[in-house]
Protein backbone atom coordinates (compact mmCIF):
# COMPACT_ATOMS: atom_id res chain seq x y z
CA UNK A 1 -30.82 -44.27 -28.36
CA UNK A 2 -32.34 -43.44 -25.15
CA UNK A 3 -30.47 -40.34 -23.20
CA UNK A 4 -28.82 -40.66 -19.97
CA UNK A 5 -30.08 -37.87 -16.90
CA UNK A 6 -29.95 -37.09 -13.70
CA UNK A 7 -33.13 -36.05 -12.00
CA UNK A 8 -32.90 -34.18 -9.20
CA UNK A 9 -35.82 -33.69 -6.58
CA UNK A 10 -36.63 -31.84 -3.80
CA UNK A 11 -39.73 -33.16 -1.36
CA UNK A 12 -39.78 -29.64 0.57
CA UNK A 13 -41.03 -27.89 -2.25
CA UNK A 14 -41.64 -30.61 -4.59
CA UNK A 15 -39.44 -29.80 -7.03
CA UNK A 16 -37.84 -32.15 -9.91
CA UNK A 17 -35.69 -30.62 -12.46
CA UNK A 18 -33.44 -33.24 -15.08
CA UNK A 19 -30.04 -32.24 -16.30
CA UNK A 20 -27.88 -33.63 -19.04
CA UNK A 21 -24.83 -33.33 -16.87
CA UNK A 22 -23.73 -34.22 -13.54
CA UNK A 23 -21.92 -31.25 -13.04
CA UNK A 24 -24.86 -29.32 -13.71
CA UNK A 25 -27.34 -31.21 -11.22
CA UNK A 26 -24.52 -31.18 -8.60
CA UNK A 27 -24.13 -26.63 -9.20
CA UNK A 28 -28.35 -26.64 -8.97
CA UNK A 29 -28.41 -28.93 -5.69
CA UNK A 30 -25.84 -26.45 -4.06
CA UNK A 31 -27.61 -23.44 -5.06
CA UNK A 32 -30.99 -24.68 -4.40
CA UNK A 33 -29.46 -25.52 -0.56
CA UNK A 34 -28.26 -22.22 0.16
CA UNK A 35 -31.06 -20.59 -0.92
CA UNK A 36 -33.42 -22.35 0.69
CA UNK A 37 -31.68 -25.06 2.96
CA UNK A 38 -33.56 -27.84 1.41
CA UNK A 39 -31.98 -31.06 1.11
CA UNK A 40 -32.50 -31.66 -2.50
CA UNK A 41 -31.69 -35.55 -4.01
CA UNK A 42 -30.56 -37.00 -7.36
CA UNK A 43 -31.14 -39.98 -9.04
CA UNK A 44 -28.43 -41.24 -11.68
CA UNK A 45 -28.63 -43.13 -14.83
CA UNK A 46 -27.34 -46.45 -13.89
CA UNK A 47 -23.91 -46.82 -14.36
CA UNK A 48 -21.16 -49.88 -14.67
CA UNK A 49 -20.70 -51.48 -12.38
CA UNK A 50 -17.00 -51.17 -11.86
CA UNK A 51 -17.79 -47.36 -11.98
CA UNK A 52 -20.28 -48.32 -9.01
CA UNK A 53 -17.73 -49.85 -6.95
CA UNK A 54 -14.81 -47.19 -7.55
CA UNK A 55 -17.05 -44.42 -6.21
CA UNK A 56 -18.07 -46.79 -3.25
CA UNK A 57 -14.53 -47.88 -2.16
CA UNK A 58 -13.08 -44.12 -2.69
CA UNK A 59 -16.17 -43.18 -0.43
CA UNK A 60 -17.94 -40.49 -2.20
CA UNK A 61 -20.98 -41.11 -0.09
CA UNK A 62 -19.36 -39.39 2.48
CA UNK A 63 -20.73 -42.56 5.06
CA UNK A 64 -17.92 -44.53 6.88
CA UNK A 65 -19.95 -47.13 7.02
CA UNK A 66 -20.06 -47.60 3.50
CA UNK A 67 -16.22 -46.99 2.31
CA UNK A 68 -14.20 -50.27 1.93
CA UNK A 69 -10.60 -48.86 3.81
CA UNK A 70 -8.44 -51.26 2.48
CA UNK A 71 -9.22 -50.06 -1.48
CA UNK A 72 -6.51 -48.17 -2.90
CA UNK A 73 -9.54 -45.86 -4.12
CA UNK A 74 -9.79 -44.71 -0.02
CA UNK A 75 -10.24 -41.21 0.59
CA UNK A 76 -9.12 -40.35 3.89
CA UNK A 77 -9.74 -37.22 5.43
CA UNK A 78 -6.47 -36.90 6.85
């Protein structure tokens, strides 16, 4: 069985560090920003696609331009 990862990369200091667990790879990103300030990116394990498009219509991106407003899933800011 092949194990899921997230990889996690950062081009200013080229970094890459893989973590079993979101959570983890989200708590390295944040510290690696604010102790550098380097934009560090993930890449996820593919993951179904209803999954996909609950995360996109809630918005998690953080991009208006790619939140679907009418989903009950909307986050809005207000």
């Amino acid at each position: 069985m092949t194990e899921k990862h997230v990889t996690v990369s950062c081009r200013a200091c080229d970094r890459t560090e893989t973590f079993e667990k979101l959570r983890t790879a989200r708590e390295f990103i944040e510290t690696h920003r604010t102790e550098t300030g380097h934009e560090a990116t993930w890449e996820l394990p593919s993951l179904a696609s209803g999954v996909e498009r609950a995360g996109a219509d809630a918005g998690v991106c953080g991009r208006p331009e790619c939140t679907t407003t009418e989903s009950p899933l909307y986050q809005d800011e207000e």
